[in-house]
Structure formats: structure tokens, C-alpha cells
N, C-alpha and C. Protein backbone atom coordinates (compact mmCIF):
# COMPACT_ATOMS: atom_id res chain seq x y z
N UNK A 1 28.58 121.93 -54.84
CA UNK A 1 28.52 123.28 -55.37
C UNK A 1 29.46 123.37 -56.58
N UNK A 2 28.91 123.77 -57.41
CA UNK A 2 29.93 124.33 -58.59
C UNK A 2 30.13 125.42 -59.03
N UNK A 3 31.14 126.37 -59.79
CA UNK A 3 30.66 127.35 -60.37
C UNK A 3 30.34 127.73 -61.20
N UNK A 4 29.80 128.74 -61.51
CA UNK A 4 28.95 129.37 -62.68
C UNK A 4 29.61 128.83 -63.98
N UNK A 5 30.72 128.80 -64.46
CA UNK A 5 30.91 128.27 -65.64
C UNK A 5 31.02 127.17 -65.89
N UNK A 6 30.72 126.46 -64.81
CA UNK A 6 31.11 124.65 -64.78
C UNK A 6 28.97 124.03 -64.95
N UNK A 7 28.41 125.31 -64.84
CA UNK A 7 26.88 124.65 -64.65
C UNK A 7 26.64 125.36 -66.40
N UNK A 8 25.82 123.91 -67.19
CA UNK A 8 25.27 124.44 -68.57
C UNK A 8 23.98 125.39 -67.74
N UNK A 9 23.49 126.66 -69.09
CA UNK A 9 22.82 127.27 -68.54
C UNK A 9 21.39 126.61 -69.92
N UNK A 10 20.15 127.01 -69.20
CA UNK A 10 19.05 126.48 -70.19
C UNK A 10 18.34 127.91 -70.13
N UNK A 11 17.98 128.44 -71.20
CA UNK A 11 17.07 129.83 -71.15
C UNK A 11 15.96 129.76 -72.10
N UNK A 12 14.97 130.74 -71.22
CA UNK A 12 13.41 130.74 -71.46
C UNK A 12 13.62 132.06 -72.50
N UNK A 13 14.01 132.30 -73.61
CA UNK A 13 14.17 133.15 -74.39
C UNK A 13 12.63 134.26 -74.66
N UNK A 14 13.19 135.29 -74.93
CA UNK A 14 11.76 136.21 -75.26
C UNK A 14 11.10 136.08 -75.85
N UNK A 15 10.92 135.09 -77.04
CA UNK A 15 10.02 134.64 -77.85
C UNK A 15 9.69 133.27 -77.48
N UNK A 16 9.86 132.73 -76.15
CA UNK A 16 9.30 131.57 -75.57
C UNK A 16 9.94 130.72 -75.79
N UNK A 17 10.85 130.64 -76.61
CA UNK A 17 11.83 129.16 -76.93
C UNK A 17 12.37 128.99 -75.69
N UNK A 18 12.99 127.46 -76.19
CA UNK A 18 13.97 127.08 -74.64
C UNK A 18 15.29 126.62 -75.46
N UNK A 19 15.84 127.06 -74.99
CA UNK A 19 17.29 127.12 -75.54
C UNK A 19 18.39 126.59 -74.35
N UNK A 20 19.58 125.80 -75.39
CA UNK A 20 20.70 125.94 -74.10
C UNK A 20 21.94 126.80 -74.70
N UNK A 21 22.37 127.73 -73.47
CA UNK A 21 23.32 128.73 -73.66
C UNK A 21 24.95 128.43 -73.12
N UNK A 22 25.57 128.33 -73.81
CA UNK A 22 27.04 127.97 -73.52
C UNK A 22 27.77 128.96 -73.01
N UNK A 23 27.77 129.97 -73.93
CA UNK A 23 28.21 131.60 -73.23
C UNK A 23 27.85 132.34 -72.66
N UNK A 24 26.42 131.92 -71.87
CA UNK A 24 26.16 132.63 -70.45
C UNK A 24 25.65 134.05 -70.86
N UNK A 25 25.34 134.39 -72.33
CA UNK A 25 24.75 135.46 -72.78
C UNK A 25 23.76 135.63 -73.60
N UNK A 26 22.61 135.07 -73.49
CA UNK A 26 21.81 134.72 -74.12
C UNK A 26 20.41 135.22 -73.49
N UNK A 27 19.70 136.20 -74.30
CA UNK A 27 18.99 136.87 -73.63
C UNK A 27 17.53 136.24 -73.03
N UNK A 28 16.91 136.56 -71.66
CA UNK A 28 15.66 135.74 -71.71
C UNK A 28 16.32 135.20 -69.83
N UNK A 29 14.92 134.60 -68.87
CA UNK A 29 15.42 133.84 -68.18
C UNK A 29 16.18 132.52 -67.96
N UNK A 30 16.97 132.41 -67.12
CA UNK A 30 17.87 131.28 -67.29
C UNK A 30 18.02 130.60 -66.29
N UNK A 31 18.17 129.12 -66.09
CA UNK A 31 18.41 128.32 -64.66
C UNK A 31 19.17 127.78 -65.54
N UNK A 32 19.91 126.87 -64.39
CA UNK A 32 21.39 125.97 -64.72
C UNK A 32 21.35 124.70 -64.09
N UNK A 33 21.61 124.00 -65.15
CA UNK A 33 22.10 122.41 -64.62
C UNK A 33 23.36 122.10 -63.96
N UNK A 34 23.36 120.99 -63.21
CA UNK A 34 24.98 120.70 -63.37
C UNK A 34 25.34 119.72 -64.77
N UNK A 35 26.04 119.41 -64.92
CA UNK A 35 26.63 119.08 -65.88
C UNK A 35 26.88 117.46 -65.35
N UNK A 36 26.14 116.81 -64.31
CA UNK A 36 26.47 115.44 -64.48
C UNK A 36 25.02 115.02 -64.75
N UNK A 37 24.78 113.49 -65.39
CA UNK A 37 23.77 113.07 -65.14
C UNK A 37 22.38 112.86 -64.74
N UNK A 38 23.38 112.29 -63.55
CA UNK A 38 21.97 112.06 -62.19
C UNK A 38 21.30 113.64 -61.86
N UNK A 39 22.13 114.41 -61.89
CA UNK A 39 21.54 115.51 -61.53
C UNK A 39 20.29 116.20 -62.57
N UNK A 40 20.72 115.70 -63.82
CA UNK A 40 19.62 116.46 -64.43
C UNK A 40 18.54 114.90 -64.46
N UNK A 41 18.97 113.72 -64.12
CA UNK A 41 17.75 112.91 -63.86
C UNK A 41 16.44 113.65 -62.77
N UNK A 42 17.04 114.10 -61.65
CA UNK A 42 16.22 114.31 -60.71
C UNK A 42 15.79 115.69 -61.10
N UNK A 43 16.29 116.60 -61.72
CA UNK A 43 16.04 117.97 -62.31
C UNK A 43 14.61 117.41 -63.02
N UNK A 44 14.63 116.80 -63.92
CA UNK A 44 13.76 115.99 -64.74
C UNK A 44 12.48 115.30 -64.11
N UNK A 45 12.99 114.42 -63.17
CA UNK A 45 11.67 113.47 -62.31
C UNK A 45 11.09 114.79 -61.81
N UNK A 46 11.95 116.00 -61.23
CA UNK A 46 11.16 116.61 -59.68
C UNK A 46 10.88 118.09 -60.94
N UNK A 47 10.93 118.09 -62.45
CA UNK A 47 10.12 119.04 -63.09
C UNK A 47 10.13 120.39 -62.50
N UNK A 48 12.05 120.64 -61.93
CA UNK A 48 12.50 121.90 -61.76
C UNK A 48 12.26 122.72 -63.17
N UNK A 49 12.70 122.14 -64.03
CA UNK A 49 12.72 123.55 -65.36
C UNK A 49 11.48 124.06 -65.41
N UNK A 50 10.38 123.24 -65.74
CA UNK A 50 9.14 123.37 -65.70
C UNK A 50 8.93 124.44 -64.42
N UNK A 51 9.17 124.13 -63.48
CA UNK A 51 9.19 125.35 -62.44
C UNK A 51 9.72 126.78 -62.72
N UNK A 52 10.69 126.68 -62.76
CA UNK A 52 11.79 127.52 -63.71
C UNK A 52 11.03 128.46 -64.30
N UNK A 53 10.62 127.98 -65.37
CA UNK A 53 9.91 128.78 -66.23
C UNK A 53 8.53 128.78 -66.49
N UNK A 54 8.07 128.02 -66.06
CA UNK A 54 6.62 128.14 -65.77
C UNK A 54 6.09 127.53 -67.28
N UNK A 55 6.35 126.49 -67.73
CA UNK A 55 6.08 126.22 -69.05
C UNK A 55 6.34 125.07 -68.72
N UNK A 56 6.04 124.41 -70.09
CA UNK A 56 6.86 122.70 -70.19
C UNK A 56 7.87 122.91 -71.37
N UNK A 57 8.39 121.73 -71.09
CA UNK A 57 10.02 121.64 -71.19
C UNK A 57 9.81 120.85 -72.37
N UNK A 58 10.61 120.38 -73.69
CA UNK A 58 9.93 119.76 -74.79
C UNK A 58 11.33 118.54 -74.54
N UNK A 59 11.20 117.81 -74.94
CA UNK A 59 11.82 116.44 -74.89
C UNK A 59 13.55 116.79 -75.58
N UNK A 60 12.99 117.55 -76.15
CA UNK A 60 14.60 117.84 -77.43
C UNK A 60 15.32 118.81 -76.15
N UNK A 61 15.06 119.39 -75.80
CA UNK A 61 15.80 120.37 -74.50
C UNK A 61 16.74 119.06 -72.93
N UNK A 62 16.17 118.03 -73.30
CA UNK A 62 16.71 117.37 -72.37
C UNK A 62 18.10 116.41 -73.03
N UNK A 63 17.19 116.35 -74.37
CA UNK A 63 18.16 115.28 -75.01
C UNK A 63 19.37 116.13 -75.37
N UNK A 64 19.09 117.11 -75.88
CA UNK A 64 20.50 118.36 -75.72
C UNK A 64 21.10 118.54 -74.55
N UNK A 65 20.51 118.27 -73.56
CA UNK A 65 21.46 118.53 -72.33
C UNK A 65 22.01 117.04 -71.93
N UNK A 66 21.55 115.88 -72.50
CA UNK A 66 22.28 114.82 -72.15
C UNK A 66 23.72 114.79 -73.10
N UNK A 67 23.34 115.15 -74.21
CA UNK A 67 23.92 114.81 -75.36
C UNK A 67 25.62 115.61 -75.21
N UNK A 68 24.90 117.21 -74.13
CA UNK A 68 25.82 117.90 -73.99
C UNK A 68 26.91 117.68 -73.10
N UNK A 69 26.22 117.17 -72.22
CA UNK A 69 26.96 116.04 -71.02
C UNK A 69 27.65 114.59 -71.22
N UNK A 70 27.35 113.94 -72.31
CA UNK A 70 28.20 113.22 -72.85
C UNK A 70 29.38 113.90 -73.37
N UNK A 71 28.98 114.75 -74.31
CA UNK A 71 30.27 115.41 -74.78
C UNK A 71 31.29 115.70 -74.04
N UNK A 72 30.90 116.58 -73.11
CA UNK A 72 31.50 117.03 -71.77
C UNK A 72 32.50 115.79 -70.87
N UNK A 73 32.26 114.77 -70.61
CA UNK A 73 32.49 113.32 -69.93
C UNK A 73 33.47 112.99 -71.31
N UNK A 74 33.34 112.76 -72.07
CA UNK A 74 34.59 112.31 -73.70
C UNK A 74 35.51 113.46 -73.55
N UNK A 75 35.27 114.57 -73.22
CA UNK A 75 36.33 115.74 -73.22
C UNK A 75 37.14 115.53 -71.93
N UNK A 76 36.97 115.34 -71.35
CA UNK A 76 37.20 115.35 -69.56
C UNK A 76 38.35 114.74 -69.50
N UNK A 77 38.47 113.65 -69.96
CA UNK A 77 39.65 111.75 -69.88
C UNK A 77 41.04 112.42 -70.11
């Protein structure tokens, strides 16, 4: 379990984009990752976001959330 500010949030914005939201204020529906890895591996294989929002998920939305999670892991040490 983590909390709310420790999970990146990903939102289905009102004009259909998919966006990731850092400040948790970003208008539109929203589900949350955790912030390690594996977790958004299986988020990914088992095509939760896609659930989520009832859409598909575009390739650049994942690579931002890896990319963001690296960052995150270099900040951490």
C-alpha cells in the first residue's frame, strides 16, 4: 500500500488525452500507478489503464511513466 502522493497519477483528460499528473490536479478521470517498475509491468501486461478508461493507452504514456520512474529511483540514493 502506498499513499496518495507516493502513487504517479495518469488522467483521461476532457478532451480525451492521456496525460500524467504530478500535482494531483489535473482535470478529467484519473487512476494511479505505483511508482516501481514491475508494477506498472503487470499494470501494462493485465491492460488496467485501458480498463481505467475505457480507451487505449498510446505507447508514449508508458514510456513517460517509465522514464518518470527512473527519475524517481536517481532521486531516491
Amino acid at each position: 500500500m502506498f499513499q496518495k502522493r507516493e502513487l504517479i497519477r495518469v488522467v483521461h483528460g476532457p478532451d480525451g488525452s492521456i496525460t500524467l499528473d504530478f500535482k494531483g490536479k489535473a482535470p478529467g478521470r484519473g487512476a494511479y500507478v505505483c511508482p516501481n517498475p514491475e508494477c506498472l509491468k503487470k499494470a501494462r501486461k493485465s491492460r488496467a489503464l485501458e480498463r481505467a478508461f475505457s480507451c487505449a493507452i498510446p505507447d508514449e504514456v508508458y514510456e513517460a511513466l517509465e522514464a518518470r520512474m527512473a527519475e524517481e529511483a536517481a532521486h531516491g540514493d
